[in-house]
C-alpha atoms as a PDB file:
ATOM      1  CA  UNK A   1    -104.881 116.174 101.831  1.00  0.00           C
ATOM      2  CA  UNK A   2    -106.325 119.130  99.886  1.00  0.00           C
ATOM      3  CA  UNK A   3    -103.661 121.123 100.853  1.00  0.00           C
ATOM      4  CA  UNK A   4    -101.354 118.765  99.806  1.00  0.00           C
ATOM      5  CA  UNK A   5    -102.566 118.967  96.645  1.00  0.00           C
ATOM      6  CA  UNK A   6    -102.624 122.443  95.993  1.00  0.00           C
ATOM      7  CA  UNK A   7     -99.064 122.824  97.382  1.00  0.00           C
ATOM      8  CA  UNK A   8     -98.069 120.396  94.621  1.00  0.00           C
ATOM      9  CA  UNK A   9     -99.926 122.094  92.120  1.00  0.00           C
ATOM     10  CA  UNK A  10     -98.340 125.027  92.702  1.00  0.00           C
ATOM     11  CA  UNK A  11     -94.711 123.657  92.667  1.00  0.00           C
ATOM     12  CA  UNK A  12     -95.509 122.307  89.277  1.00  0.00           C
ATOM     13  CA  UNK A  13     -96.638 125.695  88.066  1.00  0.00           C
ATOM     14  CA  UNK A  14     -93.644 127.308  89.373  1.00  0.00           C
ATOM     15  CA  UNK A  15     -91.166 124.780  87.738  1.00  0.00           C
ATOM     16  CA  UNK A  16     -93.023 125.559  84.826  1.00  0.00           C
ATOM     17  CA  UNK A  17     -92.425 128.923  85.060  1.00  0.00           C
ATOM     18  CA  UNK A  18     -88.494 128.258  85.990  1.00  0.00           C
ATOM     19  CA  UNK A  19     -88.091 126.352  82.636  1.00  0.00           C
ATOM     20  CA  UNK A  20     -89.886 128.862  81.206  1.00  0.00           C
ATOM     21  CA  UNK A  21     -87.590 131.369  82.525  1.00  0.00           C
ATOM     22  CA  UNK A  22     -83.948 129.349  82.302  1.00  0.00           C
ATOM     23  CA  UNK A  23     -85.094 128.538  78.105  1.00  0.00           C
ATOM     24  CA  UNK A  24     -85.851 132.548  77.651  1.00  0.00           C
ATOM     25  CA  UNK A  25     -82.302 133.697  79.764  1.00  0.00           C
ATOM     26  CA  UNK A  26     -80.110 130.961  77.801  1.00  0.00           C
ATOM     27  CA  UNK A  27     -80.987 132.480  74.487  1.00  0.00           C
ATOM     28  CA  UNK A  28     -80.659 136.064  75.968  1.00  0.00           C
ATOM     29  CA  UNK A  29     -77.420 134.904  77.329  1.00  0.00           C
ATOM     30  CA  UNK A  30     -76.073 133.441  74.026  1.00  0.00           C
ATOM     31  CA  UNK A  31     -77.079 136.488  72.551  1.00  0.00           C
ATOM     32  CA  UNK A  32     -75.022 139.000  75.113  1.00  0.00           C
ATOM     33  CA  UNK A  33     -71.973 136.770  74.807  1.00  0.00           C
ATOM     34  CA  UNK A  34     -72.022 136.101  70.934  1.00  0.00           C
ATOM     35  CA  UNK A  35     -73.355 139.069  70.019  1.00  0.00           C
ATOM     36  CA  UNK A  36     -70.607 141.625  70.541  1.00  0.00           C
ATOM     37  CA  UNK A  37     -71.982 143.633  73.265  1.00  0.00           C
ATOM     38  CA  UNK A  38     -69.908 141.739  76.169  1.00  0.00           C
ATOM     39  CA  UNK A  39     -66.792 142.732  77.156  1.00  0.00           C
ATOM     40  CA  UNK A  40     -64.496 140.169  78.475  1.00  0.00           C
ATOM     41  CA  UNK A  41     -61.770 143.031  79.294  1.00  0.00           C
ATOM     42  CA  UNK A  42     -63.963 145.345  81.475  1.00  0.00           C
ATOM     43  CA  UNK A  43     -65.627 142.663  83.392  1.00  0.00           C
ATOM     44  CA  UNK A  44     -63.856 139.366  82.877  1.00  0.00           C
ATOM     45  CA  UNK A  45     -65.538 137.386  86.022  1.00  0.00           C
ATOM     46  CA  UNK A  46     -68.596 138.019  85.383  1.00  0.00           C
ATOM     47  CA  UNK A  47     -67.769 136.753  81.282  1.00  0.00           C
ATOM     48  CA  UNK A  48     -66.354 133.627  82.707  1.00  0.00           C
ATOM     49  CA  UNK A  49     -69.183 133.184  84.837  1.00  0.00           C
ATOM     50  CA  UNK A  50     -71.968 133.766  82.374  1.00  0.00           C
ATOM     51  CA  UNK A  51     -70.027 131.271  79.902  1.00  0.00           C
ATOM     52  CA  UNK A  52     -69.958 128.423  82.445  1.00  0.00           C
ATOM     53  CA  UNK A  53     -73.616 128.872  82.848  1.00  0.00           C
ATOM     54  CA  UNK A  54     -73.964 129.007  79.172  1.00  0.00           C
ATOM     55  CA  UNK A  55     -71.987 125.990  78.909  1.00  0.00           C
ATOM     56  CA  UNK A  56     -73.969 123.712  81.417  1.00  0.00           C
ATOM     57  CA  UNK A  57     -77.123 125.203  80.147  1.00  0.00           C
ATOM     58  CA  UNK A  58     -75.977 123.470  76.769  1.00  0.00           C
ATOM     59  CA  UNK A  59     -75.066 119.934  78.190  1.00  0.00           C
ATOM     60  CA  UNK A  60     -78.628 120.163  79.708  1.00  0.00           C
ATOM     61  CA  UNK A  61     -80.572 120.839  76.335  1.00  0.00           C
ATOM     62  CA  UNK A  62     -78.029 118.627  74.632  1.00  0.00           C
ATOM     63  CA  UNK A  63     -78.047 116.039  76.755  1.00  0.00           C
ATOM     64  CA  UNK A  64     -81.418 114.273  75.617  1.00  0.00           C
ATOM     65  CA  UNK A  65     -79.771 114.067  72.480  1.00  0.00           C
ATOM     66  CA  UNK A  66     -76.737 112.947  73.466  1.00  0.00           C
ATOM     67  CA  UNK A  67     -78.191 110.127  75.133  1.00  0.00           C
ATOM     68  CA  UNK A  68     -80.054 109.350  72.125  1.00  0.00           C
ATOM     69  CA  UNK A  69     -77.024 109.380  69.519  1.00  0.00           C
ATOM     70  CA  UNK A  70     -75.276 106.912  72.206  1.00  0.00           C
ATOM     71  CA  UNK A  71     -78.416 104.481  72.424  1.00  0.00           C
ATOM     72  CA  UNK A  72     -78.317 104.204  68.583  1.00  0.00           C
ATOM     73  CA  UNK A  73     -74.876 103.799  68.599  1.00  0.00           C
ATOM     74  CA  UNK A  74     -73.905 101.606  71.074  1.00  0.00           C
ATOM     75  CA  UNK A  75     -76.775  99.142  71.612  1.00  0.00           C
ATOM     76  CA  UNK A  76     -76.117  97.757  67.980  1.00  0.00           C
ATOM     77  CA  UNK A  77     -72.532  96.820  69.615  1.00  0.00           C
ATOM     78  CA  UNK A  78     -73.816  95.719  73.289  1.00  0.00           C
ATOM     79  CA  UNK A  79     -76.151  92.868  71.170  1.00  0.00           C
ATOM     80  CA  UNK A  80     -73.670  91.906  69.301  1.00  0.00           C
ATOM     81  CA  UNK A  81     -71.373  90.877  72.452  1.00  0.00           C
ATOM     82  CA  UNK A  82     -74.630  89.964  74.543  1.00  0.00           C
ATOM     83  CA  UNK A  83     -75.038  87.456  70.798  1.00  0.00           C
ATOM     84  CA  UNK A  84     -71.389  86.509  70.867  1.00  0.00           C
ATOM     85  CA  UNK A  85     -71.746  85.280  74.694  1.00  0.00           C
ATOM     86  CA  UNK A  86     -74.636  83.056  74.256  1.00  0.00           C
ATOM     87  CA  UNK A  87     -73.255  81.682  71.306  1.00  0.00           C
ATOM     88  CA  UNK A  88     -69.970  80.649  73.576  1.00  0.00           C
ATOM     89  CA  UNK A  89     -72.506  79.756  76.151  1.00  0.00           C
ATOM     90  CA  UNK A  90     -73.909  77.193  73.536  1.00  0.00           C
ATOM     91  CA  UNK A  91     -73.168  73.589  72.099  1.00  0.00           C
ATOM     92  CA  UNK A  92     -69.933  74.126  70.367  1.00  0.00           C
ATOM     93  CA  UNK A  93     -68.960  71.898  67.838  1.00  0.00           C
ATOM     94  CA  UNK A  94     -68.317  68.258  67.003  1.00  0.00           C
ATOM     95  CA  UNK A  95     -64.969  66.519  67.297  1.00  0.00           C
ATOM     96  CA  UNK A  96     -63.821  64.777  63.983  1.00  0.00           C
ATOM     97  CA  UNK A  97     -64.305  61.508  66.242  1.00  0.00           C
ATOM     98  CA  UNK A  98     -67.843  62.184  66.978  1.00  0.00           C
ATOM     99  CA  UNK A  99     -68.466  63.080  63.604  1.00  0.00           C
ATOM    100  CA  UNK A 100     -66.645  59.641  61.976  1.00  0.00           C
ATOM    101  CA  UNK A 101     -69.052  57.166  64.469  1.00  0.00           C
ATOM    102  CA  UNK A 102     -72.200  58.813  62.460  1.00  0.00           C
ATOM    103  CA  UNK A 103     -72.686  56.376  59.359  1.00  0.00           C
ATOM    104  CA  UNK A 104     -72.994  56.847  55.992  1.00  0.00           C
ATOM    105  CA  UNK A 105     -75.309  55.241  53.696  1.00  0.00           C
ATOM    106  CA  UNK A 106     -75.637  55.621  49.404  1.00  0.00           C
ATOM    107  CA  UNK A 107     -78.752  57.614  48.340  1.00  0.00           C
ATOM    108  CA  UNK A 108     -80.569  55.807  45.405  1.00  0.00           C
ATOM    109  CA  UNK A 109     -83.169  57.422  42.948  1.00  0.00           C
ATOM    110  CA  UNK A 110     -85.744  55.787  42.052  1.00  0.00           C
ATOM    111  CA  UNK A 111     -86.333  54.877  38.787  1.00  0.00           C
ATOM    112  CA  UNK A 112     -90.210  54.661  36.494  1.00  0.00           C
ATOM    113  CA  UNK A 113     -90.836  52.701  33.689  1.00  0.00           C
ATOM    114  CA  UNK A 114     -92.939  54.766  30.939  1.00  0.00           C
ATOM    115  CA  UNK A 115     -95.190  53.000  28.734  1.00  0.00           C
ATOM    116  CA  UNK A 116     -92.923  53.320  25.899  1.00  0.00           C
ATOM    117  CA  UNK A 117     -90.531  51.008  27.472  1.00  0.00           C
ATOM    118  CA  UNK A 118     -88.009  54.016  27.945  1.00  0.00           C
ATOM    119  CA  UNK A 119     -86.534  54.429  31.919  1.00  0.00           C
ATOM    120  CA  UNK A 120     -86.523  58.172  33.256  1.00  0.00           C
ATOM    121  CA  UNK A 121     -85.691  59.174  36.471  1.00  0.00           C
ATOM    122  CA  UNK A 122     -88.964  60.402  38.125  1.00  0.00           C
ATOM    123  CA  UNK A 123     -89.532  62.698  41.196  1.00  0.00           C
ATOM    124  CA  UNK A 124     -90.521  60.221  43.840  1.00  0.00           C
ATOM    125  CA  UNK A 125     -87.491  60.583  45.801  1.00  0.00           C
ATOM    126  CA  UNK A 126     -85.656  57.937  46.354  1.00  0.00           C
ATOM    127  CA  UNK A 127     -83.995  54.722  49.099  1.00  0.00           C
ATOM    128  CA  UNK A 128     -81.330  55.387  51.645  1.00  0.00           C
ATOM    129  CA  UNK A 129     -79.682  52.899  53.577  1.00  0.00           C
ATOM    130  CA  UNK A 130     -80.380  49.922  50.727  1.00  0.00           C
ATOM    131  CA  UNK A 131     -79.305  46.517  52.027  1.00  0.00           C
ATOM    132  CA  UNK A 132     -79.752  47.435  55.392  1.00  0.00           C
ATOM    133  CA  UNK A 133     -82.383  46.794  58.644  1.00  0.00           C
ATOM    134  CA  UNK A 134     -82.771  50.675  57.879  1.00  0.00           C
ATOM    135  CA  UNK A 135     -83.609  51.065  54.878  1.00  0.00           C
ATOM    136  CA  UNK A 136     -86.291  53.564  54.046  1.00  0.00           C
ATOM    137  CA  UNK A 137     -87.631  55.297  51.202  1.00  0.00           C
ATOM    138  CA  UNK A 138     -87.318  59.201  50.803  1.00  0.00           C
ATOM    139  CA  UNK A 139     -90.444  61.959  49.541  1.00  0.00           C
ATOM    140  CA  UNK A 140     -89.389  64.260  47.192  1.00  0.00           C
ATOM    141  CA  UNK A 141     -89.416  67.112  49.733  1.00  0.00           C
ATOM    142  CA  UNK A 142     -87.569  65.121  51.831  1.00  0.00           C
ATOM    143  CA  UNK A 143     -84.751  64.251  49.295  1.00  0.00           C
ATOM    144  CA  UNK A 144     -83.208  67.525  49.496  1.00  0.00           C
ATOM    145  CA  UNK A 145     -80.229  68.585  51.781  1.00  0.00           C
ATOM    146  CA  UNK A 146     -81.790  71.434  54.002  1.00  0.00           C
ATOM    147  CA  UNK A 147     -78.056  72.698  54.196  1.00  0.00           C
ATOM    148  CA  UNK A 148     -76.873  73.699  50.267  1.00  0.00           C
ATOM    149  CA  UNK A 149     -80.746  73.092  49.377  1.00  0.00           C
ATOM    150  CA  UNK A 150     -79.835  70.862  46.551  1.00  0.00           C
ATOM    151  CA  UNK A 151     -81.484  67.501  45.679  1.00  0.00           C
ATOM    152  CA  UNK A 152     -79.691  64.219  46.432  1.00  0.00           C
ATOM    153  CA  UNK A 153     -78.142  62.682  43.427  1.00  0.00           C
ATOM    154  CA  UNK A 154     -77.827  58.880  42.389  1.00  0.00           C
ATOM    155  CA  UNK A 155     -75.427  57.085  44.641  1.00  0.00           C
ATOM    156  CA  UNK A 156     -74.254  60.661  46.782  1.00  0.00           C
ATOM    157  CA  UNK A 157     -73.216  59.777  50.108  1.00  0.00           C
ATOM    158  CA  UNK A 158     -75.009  60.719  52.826  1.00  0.00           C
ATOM    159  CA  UNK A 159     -74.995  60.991  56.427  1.00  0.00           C
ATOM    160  CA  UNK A 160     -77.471  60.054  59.351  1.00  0.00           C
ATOM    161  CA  UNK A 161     -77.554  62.113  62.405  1.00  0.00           C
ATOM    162  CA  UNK A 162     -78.643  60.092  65.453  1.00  0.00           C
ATOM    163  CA  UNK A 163     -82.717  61.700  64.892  1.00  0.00           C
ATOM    164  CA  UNK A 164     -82.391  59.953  61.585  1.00  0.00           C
ATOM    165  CA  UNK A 165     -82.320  63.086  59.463  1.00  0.00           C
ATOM    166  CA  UNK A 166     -80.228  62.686  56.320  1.00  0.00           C
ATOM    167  CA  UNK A 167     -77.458  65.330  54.702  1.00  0.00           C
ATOM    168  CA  UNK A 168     -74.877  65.376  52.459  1.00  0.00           C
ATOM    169  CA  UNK A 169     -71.759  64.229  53.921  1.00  0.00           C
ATOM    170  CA  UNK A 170     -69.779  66.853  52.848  1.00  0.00           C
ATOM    171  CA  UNK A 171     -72.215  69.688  54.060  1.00  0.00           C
ATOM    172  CA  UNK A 172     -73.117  67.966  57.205  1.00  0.00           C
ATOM    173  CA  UNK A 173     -69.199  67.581  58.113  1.00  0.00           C
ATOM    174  CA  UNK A 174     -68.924  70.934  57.952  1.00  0.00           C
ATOM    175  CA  UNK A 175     -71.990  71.516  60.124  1.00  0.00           C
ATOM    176  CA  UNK A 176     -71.549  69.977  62.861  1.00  0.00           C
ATOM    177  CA  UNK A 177     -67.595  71.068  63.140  1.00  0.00           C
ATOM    178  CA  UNK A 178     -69.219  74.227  64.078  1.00  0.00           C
ATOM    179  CA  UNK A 179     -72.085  73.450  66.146  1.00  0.00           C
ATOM    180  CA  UNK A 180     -73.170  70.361  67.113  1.00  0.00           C
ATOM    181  CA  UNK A 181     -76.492  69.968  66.363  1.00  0.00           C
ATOM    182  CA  UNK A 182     -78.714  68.951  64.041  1.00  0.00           C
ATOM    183  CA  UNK A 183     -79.784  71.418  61.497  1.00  0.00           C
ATOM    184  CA  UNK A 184     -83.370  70.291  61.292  1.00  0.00           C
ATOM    185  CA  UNK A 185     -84.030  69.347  64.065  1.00  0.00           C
ATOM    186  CA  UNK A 186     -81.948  70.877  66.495  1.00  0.00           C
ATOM    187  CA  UNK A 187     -80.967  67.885  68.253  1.00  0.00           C
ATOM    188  CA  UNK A 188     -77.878  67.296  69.227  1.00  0.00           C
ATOM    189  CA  UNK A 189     -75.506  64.600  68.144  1.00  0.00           C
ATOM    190  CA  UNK A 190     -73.303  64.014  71.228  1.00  0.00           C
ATOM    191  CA  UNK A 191     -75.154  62.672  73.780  1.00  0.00           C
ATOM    192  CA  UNK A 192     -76.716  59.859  71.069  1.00  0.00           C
ATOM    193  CA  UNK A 193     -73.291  59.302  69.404  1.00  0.00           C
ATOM    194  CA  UNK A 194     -70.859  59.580  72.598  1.00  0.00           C
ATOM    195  CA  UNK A 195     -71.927  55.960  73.966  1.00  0.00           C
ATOM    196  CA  UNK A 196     -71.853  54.703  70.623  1.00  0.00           C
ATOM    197  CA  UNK A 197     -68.560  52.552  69.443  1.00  0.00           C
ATOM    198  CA  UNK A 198     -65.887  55.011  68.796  1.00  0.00           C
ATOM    199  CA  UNK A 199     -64.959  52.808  65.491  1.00  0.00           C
ATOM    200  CA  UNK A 200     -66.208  54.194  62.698  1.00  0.00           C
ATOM    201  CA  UNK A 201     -68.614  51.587  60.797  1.00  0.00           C
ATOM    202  CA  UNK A 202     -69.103  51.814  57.055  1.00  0.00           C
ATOM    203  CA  UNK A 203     -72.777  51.066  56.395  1.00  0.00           C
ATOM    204  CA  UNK A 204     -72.299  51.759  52.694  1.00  0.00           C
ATOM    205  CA  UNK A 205     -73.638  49.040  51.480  1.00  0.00           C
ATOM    206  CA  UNK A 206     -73.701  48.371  47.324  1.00  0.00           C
ATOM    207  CA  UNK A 207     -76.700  47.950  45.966  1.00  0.00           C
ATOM    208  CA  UNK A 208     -78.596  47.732  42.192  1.00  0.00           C
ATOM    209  CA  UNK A 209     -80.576  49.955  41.078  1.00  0.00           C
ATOM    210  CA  UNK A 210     -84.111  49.726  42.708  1.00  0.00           C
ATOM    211  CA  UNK A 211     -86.808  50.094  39.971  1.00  0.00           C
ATOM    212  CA  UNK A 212     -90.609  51.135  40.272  1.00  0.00           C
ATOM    213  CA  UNK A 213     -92.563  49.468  37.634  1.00  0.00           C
END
């Protein structure tokens, strides 16, 4: 076991001091051929051998590098197609069919009543689905498309997804022709609208305007 040892010790010391050696004779060697002294006339093998050694002594010392210059290259493009085939891999989008079963309902603000009599609109939110069993009053924070990030407007249409999240039609529409799920909540919309009734249902249902004395 000792000896062992010591035998591998001294096979690392010696490839040391081949590295050592190789380093030292490839600049010596660049220096004979570049330097004017060789002579490819009066002793042409050995010139041709000494710049194939030269020339695989370069791939060697250049080859870290080149490795490194093809990682930072390439792996940008190897995620990107690794990205591109688990996006295929994914849900893909909704058909138009699909997408015409979800309903629609008109979003109403609310409306305050100041002590001077005068009506502003306020920032409670406001009622979707008014007139209906699912009717339900809206937060502020919640009265915002999470798609263009703009606030619902008095009587905007709006469609619910299947997990009851509310969008604007038009943004929504375009969603989920590219990937059908919800953007919230990442549920998707087939499996809860497929056994639904393929006819589209309006459930726009007009309504007055709901005030909060």
């Amino acid at each position: 076991m000792l000896l062992s040892a010591r035998i591998n010790a001294l096979f690392d010391h010696f490839k040391m001091a081949l590295d050592c050696f190789f380093a030292v004779w490839f600049v010596v060697g660049n220096v004979w051929i570049f330097g004017g002294r060789s002579s490819a006339v009066d002793a042409p093998n050995l010139y041709r051998l000494c710049i194939v050694f030269l020339t695989f002594s370069c791939i060697g010392y250049a080859m870290p590098f080149i490795l490194c210059a093809m990682i930072c290259c390439c792996l940008p493009c190897i995620i990107s197609v690794m990205g591109f085939r688990e996006d295929t891999n994914n849900t893909r989008g909704a058909t138009s069919e699909s997408i015409n079963t979800l309903p629609t309902y008109k979003f109403k603000t609310k409306k305050r009543r100041h002590g001077s009599g005068n009506e502003a609109e306020g920032q409670e939110g406001g009622i979707v689905a008014a007139g209906t069993d699912k009717e339900r009053s809206l937060s502020a924070e919640d009265a915002v498309c999470c798609i263009c990030l703009a606030k619902y407007a008095h009587n905007e249409e709006l469609r619910e997804l299947p997990c009851t999240h509310c969008f604007h039609k038009e943004c929504v529409d375009k969603w989920l022709k590219i990937n059908a799920l919800c953007p919230l909540c990442k549920a998707e919309i087939a499996s809860s609208s497929g056994t639904s009734d393929t006819r589209h249902i309006d459930h726009t249902v007009p309504t007055q305007e709901i005030e909060m004395h």
